[in-house]
PDB file of N, CA and C in Angstrom:
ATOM      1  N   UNK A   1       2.895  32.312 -92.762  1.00  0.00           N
ATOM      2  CA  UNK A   1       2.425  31.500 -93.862  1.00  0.00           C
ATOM      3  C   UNK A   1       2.689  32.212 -95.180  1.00  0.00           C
ATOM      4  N   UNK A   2       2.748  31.785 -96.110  1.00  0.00           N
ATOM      5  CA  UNK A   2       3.071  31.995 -97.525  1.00  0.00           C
ATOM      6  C   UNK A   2       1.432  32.321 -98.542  1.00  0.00           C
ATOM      7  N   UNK A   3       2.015  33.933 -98.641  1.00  0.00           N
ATOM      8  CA  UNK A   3       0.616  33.774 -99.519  1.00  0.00           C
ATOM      9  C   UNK A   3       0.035  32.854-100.443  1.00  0.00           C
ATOM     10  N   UNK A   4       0.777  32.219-101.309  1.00  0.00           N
ATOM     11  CA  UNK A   4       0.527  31.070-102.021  1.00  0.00           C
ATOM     12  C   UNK A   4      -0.175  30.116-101.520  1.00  0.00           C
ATOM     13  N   UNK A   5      -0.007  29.675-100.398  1.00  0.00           N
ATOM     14  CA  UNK A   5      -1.067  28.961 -99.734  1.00  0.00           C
ATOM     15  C   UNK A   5      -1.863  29.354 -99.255  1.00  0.00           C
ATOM     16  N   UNK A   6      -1.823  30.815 -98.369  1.00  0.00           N
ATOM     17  CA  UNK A   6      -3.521  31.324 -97.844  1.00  0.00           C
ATOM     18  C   UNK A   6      -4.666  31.379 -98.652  1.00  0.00           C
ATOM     19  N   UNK A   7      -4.156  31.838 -99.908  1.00  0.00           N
ATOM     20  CA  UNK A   7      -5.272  31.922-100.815  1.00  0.00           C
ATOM     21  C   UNK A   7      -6.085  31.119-101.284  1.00  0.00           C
ATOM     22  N   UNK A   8      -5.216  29.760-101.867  1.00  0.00           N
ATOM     23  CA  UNK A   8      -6.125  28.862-102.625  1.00  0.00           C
ATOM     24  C   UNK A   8      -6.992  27.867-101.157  1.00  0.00           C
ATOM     25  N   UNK A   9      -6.296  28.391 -99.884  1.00  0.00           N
ATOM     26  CA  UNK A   9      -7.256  27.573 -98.570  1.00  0.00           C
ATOM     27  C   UNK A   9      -8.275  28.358 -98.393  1.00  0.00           C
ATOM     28  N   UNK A  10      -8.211  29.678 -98.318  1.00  0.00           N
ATOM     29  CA  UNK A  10      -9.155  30.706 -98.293  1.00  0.00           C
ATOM     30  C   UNK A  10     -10.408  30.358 -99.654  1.00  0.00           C
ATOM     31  N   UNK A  11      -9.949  30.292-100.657  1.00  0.00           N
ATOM     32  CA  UNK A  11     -11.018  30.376-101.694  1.00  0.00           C
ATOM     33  C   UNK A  11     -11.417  28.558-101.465  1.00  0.00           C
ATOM     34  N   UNK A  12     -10.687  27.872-101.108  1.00  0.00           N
ATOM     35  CA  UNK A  12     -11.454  26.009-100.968  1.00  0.00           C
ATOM     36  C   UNK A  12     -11.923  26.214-100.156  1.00  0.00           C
ATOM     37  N   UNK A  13     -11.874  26.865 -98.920  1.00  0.00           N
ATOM     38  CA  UNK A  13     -12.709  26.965 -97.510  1.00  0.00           C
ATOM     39  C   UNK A  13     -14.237  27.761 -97.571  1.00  0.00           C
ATOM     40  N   UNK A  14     -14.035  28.330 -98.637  1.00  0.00           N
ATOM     41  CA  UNK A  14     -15.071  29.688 -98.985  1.00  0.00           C
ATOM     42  C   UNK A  14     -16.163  28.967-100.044  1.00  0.00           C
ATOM     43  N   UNK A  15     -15.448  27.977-101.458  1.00  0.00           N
ATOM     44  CA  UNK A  15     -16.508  27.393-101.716  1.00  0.00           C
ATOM     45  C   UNK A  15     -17.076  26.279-100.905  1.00  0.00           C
ATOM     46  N   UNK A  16     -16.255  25.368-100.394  1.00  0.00           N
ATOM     47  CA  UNK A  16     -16.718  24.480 -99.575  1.00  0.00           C
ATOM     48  C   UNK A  16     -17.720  25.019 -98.549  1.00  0.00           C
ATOM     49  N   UNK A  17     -17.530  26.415 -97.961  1.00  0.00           N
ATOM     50  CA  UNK A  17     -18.372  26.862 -97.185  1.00  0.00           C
ATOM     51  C   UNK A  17     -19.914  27.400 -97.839  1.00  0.00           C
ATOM     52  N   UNK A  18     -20.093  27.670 -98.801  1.00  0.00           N
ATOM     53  CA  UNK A  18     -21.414  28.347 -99.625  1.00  0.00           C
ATOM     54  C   UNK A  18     -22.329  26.695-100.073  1.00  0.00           C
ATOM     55  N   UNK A  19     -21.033  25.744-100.350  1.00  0.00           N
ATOM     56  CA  UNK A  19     -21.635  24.009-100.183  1.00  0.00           C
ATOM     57  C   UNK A  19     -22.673  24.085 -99.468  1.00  0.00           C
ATOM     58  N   UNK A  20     -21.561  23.892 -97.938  1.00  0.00           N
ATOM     59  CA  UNK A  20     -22.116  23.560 -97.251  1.00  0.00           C
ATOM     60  C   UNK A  20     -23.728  24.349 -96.789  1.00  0.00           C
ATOM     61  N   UNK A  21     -23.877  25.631 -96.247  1.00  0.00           N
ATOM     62  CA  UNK A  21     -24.649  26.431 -96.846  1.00  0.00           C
ATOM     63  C   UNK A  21     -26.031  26.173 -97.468  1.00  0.00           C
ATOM     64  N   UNK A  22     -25.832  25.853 -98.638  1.00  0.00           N
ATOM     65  CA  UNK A  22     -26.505  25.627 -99.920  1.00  0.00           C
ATOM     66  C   UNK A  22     -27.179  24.281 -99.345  1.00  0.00           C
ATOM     67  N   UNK A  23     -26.438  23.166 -98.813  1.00  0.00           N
ATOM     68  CA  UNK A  23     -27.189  21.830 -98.735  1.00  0.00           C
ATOM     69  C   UNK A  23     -28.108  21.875 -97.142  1.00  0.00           C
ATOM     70  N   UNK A  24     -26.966  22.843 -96.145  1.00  0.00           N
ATOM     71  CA  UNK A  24     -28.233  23.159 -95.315  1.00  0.00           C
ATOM     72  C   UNK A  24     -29.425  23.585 -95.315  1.00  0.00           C
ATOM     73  N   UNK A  25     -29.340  24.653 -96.331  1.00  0.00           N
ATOM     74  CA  UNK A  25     -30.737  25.461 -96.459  1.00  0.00           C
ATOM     75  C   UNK A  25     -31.971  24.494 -97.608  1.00  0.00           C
ATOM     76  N   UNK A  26     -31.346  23.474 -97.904  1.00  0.00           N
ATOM     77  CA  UNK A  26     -32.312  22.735 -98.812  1.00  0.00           C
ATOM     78  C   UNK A  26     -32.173  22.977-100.010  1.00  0.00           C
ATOM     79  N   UNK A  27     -31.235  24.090-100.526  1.00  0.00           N
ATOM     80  CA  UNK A  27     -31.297  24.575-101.650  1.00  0.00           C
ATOM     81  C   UNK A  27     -30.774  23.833-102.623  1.00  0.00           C
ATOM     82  N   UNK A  28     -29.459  22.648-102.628  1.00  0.00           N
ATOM     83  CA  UNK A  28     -29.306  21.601-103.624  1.00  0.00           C
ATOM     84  C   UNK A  28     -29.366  20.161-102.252  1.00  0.00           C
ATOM     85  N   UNK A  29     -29.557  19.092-103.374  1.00  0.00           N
ATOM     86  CA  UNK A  29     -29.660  17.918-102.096  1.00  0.00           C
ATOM     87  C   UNK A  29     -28.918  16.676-102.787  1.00  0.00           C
ATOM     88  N   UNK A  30     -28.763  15.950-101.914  1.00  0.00           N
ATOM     89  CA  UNK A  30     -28.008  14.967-102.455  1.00  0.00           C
ATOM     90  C   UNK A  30     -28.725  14.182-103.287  1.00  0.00           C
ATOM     91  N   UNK A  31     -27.943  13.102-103.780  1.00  0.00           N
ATOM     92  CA  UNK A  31     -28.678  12.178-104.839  1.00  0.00           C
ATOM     93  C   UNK A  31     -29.616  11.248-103.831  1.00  0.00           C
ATOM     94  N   UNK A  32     -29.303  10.671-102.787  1.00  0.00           N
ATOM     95  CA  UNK A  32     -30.256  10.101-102.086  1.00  0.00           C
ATOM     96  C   UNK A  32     -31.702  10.531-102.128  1.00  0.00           C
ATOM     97  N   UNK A  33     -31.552  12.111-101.885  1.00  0.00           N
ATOM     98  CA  UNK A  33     -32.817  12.845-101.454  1.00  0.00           C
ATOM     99  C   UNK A  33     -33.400  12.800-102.859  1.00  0.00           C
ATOM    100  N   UNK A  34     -32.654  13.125-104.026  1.00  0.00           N
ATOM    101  CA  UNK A  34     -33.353  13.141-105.412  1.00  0.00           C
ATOM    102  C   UNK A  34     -34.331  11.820-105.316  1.00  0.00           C
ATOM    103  N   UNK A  35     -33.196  11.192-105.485  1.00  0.00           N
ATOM    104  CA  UNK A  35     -33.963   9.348-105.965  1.00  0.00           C
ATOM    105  C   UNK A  35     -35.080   9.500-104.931  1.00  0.00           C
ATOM    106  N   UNK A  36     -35.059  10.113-103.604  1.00  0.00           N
ATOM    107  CA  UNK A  36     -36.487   9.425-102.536  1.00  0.00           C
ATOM    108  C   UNK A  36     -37.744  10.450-103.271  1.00  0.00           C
ATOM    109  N   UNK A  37     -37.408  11.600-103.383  1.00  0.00           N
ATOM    110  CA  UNK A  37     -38.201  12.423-104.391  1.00  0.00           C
ATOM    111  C   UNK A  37     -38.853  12.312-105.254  1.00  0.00           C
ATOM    112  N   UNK A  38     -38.090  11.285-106.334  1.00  0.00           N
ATOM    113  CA  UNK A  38     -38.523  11.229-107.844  1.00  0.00           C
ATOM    114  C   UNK A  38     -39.721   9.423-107.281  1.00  0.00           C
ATOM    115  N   UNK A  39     -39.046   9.031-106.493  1.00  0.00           N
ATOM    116  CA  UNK A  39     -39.670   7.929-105.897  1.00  0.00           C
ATOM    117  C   UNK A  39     -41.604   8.463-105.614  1.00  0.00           C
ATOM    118  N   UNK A  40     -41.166   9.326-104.793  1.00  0.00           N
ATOM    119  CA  UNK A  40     -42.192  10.305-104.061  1.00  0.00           C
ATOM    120  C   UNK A  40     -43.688  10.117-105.378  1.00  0.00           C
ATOM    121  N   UNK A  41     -42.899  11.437-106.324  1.00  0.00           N
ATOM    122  CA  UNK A  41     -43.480  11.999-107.195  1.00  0.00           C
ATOM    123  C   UNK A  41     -44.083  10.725-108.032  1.00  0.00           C
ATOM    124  N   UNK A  42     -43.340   9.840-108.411  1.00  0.00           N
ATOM    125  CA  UNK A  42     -44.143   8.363-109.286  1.00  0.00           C
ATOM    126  C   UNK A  42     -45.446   7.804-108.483  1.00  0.00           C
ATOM    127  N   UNK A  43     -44.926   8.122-106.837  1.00  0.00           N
ATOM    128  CA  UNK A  43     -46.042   7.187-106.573  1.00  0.00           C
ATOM    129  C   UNK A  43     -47.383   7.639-106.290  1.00  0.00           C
ATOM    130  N   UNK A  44     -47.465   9.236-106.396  1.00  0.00           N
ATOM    131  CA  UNK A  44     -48.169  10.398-105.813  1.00  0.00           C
ATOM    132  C   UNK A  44     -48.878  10.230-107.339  1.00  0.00           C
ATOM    133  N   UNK A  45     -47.346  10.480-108.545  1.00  0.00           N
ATOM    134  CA  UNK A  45     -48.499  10.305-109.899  1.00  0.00           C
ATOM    135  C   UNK A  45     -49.635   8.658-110.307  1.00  0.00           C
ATOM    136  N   UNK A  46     -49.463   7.987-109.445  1.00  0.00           N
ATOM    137  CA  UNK A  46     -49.917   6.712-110.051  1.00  0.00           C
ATOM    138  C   UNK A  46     -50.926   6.461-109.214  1.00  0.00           C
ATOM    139  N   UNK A  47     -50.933   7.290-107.912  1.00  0.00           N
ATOM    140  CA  UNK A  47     -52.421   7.483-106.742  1.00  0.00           C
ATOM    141  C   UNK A  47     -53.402   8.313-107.533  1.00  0.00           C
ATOM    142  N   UNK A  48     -53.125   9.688-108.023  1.00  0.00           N
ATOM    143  CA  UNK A  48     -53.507  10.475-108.815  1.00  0.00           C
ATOM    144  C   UNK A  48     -53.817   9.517-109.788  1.00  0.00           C
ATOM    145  N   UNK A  49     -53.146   8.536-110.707  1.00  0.00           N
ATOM    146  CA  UNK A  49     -54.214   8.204-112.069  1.00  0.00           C
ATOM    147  C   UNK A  49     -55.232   6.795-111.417  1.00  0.00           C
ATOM    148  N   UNK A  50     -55.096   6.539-110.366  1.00  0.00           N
ATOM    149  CA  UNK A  50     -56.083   5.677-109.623  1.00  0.00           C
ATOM    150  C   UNK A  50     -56.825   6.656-108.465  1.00  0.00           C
ATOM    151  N   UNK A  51     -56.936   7.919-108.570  1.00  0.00           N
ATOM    152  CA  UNK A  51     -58.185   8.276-108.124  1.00  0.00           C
ATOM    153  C   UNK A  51     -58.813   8.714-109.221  1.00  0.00           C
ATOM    154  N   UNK A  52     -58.207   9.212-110.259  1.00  0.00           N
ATOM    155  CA  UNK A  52     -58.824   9.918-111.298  1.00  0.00           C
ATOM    156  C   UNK A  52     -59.688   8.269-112.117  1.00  0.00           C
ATOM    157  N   UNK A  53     -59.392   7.397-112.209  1.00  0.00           N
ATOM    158  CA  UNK A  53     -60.130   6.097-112.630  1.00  0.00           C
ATOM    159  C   UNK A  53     -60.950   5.713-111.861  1.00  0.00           C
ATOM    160  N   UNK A  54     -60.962   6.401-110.708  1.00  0.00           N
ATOM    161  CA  UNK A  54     -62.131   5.391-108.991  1.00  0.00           C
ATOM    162  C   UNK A  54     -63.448   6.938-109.540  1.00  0.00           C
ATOM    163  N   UNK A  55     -62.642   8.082-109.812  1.00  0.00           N
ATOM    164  CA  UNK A  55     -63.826   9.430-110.289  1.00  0.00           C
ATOM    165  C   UNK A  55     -64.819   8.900-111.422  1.00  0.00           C
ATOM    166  N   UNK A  56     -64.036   8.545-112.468  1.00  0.00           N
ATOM    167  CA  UNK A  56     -64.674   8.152-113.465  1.00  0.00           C
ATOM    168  C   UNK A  56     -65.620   7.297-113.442  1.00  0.00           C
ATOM    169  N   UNK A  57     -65.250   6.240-112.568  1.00  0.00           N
ATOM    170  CA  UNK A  57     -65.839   4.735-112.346  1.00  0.00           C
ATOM    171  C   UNK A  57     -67.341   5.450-111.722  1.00  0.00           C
ATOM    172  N   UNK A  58     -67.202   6.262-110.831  1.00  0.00           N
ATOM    173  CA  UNK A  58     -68.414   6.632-110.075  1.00  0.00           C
ATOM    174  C   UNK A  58     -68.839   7.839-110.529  1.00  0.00           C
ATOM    175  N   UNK A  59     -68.198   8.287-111.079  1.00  0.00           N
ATOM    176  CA  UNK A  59     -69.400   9.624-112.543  1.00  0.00           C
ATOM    177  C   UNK A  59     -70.375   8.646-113.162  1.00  0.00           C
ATOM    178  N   UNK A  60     -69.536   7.244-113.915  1.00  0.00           N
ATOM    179  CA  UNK A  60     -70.391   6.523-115.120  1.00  0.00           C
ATOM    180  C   UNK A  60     -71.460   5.656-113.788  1.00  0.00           C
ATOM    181  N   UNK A  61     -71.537   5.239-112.290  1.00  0.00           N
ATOM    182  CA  UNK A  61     -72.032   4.719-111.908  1.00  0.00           C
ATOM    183  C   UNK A  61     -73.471   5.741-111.497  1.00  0.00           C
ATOM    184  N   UNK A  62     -73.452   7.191-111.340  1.00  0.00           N
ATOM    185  CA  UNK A  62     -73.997   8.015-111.145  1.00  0.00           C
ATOM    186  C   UNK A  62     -75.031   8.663-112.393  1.00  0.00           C
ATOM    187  N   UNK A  63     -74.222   8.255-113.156  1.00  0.00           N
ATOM    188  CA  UNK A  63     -74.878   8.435-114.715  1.00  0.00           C
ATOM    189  C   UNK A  63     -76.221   7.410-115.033  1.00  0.00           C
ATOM    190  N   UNK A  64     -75.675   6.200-114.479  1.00  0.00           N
ATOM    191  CA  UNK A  64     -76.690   5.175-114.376  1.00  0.00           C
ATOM    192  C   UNK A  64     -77.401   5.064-113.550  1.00  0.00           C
ATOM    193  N   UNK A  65     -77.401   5.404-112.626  1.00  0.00           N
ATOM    194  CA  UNK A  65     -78.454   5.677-111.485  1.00  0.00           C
ATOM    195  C   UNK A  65     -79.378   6.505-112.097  1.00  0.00           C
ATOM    196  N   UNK A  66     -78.891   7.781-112.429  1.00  0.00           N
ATOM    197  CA  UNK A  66     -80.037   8.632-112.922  1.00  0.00           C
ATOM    198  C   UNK A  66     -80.674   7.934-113.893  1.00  0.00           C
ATOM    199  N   UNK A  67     -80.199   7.446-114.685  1.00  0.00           N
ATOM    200  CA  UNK A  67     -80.884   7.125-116.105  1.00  0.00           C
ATOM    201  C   UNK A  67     -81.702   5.852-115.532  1.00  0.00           C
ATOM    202  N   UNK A  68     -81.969   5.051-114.530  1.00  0.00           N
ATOM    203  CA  UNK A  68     -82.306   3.807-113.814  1.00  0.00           C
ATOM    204  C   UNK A  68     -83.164   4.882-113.254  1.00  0.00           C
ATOM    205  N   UNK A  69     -83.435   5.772-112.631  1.00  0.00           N
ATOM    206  CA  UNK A  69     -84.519   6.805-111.698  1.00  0.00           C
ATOM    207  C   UNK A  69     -85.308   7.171-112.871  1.00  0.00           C
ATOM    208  N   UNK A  70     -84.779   7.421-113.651  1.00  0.00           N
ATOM    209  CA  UNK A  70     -85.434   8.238-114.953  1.00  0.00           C
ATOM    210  C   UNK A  70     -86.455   7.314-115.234  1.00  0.00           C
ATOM    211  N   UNK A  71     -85.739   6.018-115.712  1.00  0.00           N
ATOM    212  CA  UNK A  71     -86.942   5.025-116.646  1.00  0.00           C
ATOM    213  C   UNK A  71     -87.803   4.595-115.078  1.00  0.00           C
ATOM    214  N   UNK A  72     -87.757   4.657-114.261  1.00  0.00           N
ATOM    215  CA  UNK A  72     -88.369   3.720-113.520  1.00  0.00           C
ATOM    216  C   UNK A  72     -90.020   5.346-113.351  1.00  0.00           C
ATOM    217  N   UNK A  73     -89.452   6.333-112.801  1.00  0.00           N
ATOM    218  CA  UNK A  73     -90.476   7.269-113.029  1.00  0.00           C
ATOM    219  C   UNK A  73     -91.334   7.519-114.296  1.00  0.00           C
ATOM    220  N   UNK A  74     -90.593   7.458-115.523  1.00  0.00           N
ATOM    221  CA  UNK A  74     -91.396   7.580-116.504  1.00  0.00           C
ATOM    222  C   UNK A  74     -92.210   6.312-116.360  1.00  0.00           C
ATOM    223  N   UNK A  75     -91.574   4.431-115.862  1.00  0.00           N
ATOM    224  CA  UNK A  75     -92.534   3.722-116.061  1.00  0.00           C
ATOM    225  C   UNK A  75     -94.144   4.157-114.835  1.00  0.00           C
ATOM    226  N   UNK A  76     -93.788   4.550-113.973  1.00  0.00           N
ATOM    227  CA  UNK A  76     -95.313   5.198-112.904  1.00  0.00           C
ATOM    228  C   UNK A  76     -95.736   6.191-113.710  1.00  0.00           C
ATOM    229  N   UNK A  77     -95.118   7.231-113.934  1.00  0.00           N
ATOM    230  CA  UNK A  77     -96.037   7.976-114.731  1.00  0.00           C
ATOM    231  C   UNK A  77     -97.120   7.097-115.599  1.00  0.00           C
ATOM    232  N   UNK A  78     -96.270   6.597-116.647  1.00  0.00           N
ATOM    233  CA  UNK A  78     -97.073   5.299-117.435  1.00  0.00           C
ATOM    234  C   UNK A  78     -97.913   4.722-117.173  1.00  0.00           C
ATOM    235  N   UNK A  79     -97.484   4.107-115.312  1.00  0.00           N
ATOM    236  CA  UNK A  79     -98.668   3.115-115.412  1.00  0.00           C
ATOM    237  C   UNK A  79     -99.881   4.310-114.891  1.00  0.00           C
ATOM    238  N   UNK A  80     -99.657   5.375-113.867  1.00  0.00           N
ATOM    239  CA  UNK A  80    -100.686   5.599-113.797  1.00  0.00           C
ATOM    240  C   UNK A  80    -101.975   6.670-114.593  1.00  0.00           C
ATOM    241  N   UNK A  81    -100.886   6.548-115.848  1.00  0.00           N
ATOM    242  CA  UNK A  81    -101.672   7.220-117.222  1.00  0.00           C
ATOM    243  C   UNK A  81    -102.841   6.609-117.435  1.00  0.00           C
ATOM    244  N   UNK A  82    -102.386   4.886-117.519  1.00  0.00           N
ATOM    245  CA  UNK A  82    -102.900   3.739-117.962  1.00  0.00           C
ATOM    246  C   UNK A  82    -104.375   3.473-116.970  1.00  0.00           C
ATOM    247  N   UNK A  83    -103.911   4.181-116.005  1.00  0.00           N
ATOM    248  CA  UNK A  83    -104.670   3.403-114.725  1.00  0.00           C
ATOM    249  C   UNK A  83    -105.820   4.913-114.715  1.00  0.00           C
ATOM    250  N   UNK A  84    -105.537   5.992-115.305  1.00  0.00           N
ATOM    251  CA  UNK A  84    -105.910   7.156-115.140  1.00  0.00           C
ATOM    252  C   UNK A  84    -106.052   8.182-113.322  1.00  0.00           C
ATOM    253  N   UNK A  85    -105.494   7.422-113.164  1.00  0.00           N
ATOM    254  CA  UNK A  85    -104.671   8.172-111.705  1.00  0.00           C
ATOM    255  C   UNK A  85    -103.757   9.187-111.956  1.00  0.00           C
ATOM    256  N   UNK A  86    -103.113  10.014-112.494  1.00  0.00           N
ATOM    257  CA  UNK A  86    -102.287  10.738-112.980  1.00  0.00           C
ATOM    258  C   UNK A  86    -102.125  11.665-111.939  1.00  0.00           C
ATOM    259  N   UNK A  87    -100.982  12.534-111.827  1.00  0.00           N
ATOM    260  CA  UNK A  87    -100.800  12.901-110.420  1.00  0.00           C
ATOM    261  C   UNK A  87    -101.522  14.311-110.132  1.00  0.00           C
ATOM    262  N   UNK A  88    -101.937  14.434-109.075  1.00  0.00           N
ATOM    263  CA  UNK A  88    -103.066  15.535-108.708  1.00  0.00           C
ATOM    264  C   UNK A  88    -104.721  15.123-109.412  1.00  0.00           C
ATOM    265  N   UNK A  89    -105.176  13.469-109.430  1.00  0.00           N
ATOM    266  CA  UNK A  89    -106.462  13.218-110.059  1.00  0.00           C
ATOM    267  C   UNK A  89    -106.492  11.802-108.989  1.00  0.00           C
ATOM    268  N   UNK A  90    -105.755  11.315-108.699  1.00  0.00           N
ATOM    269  CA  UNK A  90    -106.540   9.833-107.996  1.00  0.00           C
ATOM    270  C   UNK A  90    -105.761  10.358-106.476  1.00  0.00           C
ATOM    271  N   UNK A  91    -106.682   9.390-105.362  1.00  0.00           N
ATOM    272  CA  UNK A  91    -106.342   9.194-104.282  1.00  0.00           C
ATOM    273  C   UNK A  91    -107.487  10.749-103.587  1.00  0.00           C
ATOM    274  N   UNK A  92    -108.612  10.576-103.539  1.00  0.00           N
ATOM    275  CA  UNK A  92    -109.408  11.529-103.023  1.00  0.00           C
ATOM    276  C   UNK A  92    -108.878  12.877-103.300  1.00  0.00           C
ATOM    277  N   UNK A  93    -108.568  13.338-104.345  1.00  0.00           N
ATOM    278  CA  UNK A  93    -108.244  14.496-105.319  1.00  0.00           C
ATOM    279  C   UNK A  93    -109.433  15.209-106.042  1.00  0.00           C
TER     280      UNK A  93
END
């Protein structure tokens, strides 16, 4: 064979081979794999901003609960201010 040709088959065989290589080990990927990826990542980000809105929803529902426990105790306290039962004085105390 003619050096002229071993070489430039040698160096196409050699990058083609570090290619190949490279796409086995995961290290670059095709455009398919991109697009299923970037696919991936949109839909992972848009679960993420609908759990982060389902968090919120039930922080502000939790917020109201307390504040609904709150007034409803202050109203017993109240009544039994009113009633002079106050706690540790009525019920054979």
């Amino acid at each position: 064979m003619d050096s002229t040709l071993v070489v430039p088959l040698i160096t196409g065989s050699g990058v083609a081979g570090v290619f190949c290589v490279l796409f086995v080990t995961g290290i670059i990927h095709s455009d398919r794999e991109l697009r299923r990826e970037t696919a991936r990542c949109a839909t992972l980000e848009a679960a993420l901003k609908e759990k982060d809105a389902a968090l919120a929803d039930a922080n502000a529902r939790a917020d109201a609960a307390v504040r609904a426990s709150e007034l409803i105790a202050d109203a017993f306290t109240e009544a039994r201010r009113r009633r002079g039962t106050a706690p540790g004085r009525g019920h054979g105390n």
